[in-house]
C-alpha atoms as a PDB file:
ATOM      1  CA  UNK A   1     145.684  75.386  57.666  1.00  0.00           C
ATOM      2  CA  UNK A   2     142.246  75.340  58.917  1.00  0.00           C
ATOM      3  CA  UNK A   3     139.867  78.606  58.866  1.00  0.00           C
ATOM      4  CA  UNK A   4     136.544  78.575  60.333  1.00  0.00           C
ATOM      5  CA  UNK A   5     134.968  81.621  59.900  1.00  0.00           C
ATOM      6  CA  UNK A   6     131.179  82.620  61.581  1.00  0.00           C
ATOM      7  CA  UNK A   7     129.956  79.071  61.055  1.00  0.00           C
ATOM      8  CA  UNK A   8     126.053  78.994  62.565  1.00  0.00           C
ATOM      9  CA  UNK A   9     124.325  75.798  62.675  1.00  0.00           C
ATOM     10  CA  UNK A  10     120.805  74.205  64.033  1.00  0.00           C
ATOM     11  CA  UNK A  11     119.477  70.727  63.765  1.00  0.00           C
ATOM     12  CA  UNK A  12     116.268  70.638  61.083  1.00  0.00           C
ATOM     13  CA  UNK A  13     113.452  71.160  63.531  1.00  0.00           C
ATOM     14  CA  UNK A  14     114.919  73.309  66.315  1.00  0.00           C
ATOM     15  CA  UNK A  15     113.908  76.496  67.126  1.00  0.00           C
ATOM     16  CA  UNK A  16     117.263  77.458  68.371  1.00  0.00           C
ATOM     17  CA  UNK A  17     120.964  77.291  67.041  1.00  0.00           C
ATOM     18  CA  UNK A  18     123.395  75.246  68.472  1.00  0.00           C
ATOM     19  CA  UNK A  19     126.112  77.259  67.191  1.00  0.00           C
ATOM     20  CA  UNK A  20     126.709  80.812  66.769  1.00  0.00           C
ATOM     21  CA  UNK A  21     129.107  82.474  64.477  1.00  0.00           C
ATOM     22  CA  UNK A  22     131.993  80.576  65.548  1.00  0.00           C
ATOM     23  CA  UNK A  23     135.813  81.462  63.952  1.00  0.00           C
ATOM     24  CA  UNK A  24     138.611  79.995  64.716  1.00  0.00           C
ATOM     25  CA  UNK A  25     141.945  79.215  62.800  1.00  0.00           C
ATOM     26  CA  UNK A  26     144.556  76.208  63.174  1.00  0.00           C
ATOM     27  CA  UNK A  27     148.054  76.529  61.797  1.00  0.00           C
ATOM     28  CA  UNK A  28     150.017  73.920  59.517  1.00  0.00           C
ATOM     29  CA  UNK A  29     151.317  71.328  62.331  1.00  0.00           C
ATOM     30  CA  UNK A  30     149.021  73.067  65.486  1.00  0.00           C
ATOM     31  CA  UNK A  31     147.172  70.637  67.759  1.00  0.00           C
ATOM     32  CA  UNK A  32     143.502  72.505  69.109  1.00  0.00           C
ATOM     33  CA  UNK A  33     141.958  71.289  71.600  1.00  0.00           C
ATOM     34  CA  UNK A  34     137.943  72.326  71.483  1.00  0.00           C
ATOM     35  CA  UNK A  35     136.806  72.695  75.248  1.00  0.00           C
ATOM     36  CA  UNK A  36     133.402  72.873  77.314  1.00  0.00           C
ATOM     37  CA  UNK A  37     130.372  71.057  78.867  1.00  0.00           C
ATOM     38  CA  UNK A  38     128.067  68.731  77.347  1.00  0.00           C
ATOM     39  CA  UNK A  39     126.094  70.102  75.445  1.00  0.00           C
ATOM     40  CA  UNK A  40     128.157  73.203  74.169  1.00  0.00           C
ATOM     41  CA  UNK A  41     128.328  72.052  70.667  1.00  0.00           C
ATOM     42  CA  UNK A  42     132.270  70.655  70.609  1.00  0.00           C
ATOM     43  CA  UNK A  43     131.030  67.846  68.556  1.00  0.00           C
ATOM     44  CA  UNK A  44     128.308  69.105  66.146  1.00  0.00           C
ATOM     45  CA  UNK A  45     131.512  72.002  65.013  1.00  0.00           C
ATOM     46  CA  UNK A  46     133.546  68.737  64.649  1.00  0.00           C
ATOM     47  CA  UNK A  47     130.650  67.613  62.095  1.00  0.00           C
ATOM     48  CA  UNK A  48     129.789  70.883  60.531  1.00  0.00           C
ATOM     49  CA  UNK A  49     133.531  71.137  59.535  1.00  0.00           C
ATOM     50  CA  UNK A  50     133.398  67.504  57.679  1.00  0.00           C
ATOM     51  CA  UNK A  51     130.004  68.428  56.601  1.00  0.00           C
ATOM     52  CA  UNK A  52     128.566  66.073  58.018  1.00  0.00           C
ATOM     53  CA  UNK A  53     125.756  68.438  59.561  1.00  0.00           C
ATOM     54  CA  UNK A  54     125.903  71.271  56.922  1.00  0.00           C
ATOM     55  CA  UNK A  55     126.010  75.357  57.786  1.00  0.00           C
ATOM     56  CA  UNK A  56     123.418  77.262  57.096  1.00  0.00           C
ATOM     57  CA  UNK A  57     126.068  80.257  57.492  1.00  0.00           C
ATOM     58  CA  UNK A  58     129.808  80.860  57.758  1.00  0.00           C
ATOM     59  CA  UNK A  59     132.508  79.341  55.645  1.00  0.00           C
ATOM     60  CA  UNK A  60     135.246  76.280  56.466  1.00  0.00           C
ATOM     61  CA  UNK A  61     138.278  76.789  54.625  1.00  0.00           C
ATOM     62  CA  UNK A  62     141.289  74.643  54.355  1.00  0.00           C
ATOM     63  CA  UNK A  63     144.377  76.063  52.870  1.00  0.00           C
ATOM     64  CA  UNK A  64     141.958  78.928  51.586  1.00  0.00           C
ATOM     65  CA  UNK A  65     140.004  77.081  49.602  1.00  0.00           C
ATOM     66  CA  UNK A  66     136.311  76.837  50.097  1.00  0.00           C
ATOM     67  CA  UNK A  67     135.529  73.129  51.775  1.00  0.00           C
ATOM     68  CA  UNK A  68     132.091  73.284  51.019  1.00  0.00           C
ATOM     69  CA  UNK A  69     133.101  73.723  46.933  1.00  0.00           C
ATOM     70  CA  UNK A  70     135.134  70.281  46.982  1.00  0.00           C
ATOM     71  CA  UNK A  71     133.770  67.059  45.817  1.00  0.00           C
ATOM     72  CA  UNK A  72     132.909  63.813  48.796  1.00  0.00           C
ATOM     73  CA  UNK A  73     136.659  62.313  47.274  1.00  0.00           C
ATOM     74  CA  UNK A  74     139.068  65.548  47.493  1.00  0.00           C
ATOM     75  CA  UNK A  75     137.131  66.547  50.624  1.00  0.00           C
ATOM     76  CA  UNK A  76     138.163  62.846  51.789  1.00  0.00           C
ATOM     77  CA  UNK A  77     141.956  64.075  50.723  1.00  0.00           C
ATOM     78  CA  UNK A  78     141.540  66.894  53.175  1.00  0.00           C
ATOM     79  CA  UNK A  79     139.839  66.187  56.345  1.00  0.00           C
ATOM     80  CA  UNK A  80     139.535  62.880  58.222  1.00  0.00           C
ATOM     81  CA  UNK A  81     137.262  62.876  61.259  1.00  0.00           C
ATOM     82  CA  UNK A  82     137.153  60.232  63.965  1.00  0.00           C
ATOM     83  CA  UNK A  83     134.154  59.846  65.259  1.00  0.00           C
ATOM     84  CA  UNK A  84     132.922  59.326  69.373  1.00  0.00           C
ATOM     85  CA  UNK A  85     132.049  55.546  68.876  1.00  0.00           C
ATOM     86  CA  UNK A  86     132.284  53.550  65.755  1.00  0.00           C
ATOM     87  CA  UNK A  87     130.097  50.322  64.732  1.00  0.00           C
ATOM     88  CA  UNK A  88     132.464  47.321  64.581  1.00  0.00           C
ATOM     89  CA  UNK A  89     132.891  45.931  61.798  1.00  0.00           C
ATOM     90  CA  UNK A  90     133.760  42.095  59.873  1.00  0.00           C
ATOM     91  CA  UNK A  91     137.124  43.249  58.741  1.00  0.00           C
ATOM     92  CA  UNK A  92     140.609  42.955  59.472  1.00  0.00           C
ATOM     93  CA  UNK A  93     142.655  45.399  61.287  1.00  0.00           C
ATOM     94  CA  UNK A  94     144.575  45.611  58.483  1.00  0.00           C
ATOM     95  CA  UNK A  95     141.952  46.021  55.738  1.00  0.00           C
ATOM     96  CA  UNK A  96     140.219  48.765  58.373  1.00  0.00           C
ATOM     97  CA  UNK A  97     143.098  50.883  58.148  1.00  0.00           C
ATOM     98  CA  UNK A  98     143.508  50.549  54.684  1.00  0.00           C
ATOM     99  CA  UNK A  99     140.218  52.067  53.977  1.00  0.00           C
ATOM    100  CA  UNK A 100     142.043  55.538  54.733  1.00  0.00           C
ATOM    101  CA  UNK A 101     143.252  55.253  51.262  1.00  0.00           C
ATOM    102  CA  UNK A 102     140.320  55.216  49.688  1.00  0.00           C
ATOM    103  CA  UNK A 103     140.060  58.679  48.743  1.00  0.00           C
ATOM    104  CA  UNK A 104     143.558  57.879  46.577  1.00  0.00           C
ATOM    105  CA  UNK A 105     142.456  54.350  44.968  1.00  0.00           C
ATOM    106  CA  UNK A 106     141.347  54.728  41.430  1.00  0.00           C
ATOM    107  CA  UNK A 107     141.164  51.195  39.849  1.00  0.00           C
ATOM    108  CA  UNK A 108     143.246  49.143  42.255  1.00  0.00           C
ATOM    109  CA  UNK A 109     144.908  49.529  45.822  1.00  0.00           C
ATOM    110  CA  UNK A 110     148.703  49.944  45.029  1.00  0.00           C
ATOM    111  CA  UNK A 111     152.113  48.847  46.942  1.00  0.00           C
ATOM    112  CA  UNK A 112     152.451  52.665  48.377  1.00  0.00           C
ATOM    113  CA  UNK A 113     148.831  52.415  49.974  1.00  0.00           C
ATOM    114  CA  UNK A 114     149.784  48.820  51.871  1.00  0.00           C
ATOM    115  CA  UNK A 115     152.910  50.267  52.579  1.00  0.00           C
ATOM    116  CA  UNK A 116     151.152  53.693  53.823  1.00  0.00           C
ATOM    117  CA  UNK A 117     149.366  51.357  56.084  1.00  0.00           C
ATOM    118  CA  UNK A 118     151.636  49.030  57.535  1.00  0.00           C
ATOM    119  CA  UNK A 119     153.933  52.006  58.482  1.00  0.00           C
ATOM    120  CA  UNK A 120     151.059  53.486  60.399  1.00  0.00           C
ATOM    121  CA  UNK A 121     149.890  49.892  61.900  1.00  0.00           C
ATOM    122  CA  UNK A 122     153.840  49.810  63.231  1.00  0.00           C
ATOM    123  CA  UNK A 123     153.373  53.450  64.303  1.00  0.00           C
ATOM    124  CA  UNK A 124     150.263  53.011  66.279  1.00  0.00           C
ATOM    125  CA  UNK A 125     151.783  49.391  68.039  1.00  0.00           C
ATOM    126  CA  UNK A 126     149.152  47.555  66.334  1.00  0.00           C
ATOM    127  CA  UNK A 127     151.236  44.602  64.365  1.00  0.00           C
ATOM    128  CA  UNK A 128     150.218  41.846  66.738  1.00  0.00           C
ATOM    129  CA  UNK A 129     146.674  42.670  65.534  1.00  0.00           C
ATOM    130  CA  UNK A 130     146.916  43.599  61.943  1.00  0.00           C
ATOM    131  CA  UNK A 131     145.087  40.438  60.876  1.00  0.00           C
ATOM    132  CA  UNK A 132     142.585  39.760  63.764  1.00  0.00           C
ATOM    133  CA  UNK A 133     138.944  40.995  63.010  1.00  0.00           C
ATOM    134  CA  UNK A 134     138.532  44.508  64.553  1.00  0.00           C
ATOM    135  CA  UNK A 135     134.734  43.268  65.961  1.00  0.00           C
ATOM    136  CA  UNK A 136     137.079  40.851  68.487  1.00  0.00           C
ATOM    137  CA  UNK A 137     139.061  43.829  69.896  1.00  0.00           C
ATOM    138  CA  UNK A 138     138.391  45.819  73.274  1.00  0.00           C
ATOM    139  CA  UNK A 139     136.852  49.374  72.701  1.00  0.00           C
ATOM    140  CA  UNK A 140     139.778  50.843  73.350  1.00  0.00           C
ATOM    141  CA  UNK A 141     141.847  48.821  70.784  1.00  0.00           C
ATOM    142  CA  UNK A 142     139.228  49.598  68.569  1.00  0.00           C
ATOM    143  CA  UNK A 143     139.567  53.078  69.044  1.00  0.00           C
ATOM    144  CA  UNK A 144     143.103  53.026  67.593  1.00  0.00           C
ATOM    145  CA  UNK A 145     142.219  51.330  64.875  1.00  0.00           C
ATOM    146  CA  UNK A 146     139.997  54.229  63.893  1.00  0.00           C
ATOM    147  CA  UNK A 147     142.577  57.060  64.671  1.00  0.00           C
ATOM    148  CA  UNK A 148     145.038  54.900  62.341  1.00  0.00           C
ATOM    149  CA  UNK A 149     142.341  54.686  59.140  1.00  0.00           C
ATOM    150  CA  UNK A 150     142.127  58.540  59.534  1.00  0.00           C
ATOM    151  CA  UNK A 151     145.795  59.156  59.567  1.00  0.00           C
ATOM    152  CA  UNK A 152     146.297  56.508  56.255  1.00  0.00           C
ATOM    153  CA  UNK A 153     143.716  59.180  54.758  1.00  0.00           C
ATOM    154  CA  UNK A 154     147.132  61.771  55.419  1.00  0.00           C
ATOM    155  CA  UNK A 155     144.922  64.663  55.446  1.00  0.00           C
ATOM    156  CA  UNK A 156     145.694  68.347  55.661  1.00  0.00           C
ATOM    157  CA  UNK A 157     142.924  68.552  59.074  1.00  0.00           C
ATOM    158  CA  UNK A 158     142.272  65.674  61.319  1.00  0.00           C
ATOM    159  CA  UNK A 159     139.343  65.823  63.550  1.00  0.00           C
ATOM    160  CA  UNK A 160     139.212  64.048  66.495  1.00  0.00           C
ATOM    161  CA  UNK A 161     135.837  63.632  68.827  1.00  0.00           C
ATOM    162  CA  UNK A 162     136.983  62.421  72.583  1.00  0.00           C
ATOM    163  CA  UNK A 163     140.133  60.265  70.954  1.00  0.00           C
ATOM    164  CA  UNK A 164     141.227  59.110  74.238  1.00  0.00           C
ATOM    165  CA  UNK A 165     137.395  58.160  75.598  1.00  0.00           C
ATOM    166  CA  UNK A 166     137.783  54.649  75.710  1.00  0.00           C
ATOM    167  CA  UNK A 167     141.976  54.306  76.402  1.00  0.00           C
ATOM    168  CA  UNK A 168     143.635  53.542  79.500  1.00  0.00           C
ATOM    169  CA  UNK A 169     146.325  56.086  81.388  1.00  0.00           C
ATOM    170  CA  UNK A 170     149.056  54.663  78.956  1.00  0.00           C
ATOM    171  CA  UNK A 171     147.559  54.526  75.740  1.00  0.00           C
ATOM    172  CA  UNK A 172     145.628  58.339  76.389  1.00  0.00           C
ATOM    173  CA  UNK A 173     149.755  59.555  76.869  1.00  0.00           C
ATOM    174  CA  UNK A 174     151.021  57.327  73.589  1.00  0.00           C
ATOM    175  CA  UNK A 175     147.950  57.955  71.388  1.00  0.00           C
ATOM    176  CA  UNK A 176     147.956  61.390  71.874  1.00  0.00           C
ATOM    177  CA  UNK A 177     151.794  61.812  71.393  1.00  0.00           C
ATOM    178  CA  UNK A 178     151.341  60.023  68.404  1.00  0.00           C
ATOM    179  CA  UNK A 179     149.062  62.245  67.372  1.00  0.00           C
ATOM    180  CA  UNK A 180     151.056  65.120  68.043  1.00  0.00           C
ATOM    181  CA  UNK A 181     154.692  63.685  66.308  1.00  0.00           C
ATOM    182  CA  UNK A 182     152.440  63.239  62.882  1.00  0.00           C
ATOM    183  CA  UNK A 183     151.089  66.522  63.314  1.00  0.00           C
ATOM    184  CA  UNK A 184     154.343  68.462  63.169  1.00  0.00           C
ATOM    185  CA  UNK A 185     155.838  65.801  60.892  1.00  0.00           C
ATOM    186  CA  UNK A 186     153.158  66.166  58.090  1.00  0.00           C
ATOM    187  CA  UNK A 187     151.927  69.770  59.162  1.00  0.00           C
ATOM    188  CA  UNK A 188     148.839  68.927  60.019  1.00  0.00           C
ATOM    189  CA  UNK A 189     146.209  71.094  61.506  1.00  0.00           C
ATOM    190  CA  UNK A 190     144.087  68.681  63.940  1.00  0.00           C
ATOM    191  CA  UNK A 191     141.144  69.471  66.214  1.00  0.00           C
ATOM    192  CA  UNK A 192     140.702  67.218  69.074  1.00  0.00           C
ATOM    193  CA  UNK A 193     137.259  67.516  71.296  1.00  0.00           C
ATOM    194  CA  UNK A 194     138.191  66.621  75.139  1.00  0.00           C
ATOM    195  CA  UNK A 195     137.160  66.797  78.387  1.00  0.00           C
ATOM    196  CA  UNK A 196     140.638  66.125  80.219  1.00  0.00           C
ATOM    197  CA  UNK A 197     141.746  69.545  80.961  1.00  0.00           C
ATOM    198  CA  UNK A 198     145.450  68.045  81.498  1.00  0.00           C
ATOM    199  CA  UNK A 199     145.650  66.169  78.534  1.00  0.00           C
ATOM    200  CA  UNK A 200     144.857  69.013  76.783  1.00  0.00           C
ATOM    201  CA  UNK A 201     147.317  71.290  78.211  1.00  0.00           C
ATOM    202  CA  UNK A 202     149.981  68.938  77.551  1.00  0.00           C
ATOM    203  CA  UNK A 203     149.665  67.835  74.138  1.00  0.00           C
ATOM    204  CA  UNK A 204     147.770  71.136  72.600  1.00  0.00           C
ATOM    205  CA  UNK A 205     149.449  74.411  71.412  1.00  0.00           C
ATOM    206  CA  UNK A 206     146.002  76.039  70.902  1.00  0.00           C
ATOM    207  CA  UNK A 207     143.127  76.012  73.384  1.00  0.00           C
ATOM    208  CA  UNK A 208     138.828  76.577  72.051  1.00  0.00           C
ATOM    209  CA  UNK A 209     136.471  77.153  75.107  1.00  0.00           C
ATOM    210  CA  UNK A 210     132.881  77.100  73.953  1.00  0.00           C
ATOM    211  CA  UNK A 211     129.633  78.450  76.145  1.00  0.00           C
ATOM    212  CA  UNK A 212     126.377  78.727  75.178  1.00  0.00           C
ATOM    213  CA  UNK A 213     127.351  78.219  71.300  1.00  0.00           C
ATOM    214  CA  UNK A 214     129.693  80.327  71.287  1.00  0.00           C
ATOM    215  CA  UNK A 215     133.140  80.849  71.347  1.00  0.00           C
ATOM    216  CA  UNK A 216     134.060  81.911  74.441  1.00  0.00           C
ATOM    217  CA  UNK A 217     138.505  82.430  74.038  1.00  0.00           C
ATOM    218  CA  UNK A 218     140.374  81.017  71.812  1.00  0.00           C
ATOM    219  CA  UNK A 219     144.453  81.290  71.997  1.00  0.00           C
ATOM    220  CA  UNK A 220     147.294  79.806  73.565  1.00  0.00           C
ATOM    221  CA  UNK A 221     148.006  78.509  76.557  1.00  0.00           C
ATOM    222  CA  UNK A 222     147.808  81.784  78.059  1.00  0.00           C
ATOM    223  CA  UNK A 223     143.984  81.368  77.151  1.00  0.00           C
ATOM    224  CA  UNK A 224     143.589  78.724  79.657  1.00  0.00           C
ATOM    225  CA  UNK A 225     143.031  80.808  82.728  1.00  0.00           C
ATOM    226  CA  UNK A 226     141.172  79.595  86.043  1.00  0.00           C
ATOM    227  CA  UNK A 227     138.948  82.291  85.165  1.00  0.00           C
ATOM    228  CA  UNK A 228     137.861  80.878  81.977  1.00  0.00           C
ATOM    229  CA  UNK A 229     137.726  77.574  83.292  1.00  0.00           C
ATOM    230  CA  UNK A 230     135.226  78.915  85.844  1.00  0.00           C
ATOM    231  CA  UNK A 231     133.077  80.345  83.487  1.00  0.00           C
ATOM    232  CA  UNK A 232     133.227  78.010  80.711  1.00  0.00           C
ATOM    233  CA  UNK A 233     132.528  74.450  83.622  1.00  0.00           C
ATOM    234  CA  UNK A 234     131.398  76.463  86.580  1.00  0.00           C
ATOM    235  CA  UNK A 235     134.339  74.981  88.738  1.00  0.00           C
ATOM    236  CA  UNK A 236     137.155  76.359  90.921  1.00  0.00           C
ATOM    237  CA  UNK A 237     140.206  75.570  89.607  1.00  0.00           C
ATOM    238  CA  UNK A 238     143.911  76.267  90.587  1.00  0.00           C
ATOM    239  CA  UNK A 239     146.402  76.578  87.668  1.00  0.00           C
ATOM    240  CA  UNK A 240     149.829  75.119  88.470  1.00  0.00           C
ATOM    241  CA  UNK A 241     153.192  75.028  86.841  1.00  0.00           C
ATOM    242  CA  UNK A 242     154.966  71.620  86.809  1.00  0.00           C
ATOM    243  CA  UNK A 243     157.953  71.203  84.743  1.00  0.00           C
ATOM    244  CA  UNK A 244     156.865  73.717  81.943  1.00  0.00           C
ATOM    245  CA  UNK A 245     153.277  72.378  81.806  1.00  0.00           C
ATOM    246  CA  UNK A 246     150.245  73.207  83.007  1.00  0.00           C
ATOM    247  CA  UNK A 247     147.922  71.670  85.479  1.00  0.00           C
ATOM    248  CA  UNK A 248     144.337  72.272  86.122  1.00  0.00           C
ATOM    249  CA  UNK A 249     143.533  70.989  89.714  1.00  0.00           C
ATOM    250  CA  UNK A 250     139.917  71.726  90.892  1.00  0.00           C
ATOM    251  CA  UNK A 251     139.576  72.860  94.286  1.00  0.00           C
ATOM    252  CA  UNK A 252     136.974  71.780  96.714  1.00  0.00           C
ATOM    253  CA  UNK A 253     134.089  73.684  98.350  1.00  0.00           C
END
């Protein structure tokens, strides 16, 4: 489980916070998805929860205890964030992925961690490119390489920044479905920044729509109204039912 309570947060040199006492909480096996424009803060939260950018007030908890208290390696253990873009790298897929265990290695990489990592290579359909050197793959590809090196981490929160940024139609469906299965499966609580509305009501149970640096609802599905749409992107949107999901479809002037 994932608690973020009143977390505030400005970059060194700004007058004015980007983010305002912000709570939320994520359940064991619960997919959010953390909505709004550019510029609303989605990612820096993502970053201020890894501590990447650190809070200068509010606390991130993860199974109620304190992750600001942990150490860089059981922090590792507990949250693995995938990041908007990542630099390519000279490695093999295969070695990429297996530096998601390296929170677990202590003098050698073992016969669990390779086998931790070809399950998830075989889970994410990557086999045919398990040895080619990740800096030869499409962004997209690379993308998925990423996601996979944060779920060999098998943290308790995943943390997702625009996962599906840089996939085609079928992969966006599959990666987030993926996602989803190994949520449930190993109860994690994952955050996912995005911008498709529809993607979001299909694969999310919870639903984060940020204004102004703040939070401005936070539930269900019953939290994504087009009323809170409106306000949160300044768009009018219709909300339709099609075979028990939801679809956002702006409407035009």
């Amino acid at each position: 489980m994932l608690e973020v309570k009143n977390v505030t947060f400005s970059y060194k040199g700004m007058a004015t916070n980007v983010l305002e006492e912000v709570s939320f909480m994520i359940e064991a096996g619960q997919c959010l998805a953390i909505l709004g424009n550019n510029g609303a803060g989605k990612s820096t939260l993502l970053k201020c929860i890894n501590r990447i950018c650190p809070i200068q007030k509010g606390s991130v908890y993860i199974d109620k205890k304190d992750a600001y208290e942990m150490n860089t390696r059981i922090l590792a253990q507990n949250i693995a964030y995938v990041p908007q873009r990542t630099e390519a790298t000279d490695m093999t897929v295969f070695d990429t992925v297996l530096l998601g265990r390296k929170p677990y290695i202590k003098w050698d990489i073992t016969v669990e961690d390779r086998e931790i990592v070809a399950d998830i290579i075989s889970q994410m359909g990557l086999e045919k490119f398990a040895l080619r050197n990740i800096s030869t793959l499409s962004g997209g590809e690379a993308q998925i390489v990423m996601l996979s090196r944060a779920l060999a981490q098998q943290p308790k929160v995943l943390l997702l920044d625009e996962p599906t940024s840089n996939l085609d139609l079928k992969n966006q469906h599959e990666v987030l479905q993926i996602v989803r299965n190994i949520a449930e499966k190993n109860q994690i609580s994952v955050a996912i920044v995005i911008h498709d509305l529809n993607l979001a009501a299909h694969y999310c149970d919870k639903f984060l729509l940020m204004k102004d640096k703040n939070v401005y609802s936070d539930g269900g599905i019953e939290t994504l109204t087009s009323d809170a749409i409106g306000a949160v992107y300044g768009i009018d949107v219709e909300i339709l039912d099609y075979k028990n999901t939801k679809l956002v479809v702006p409407l035009s002037n």
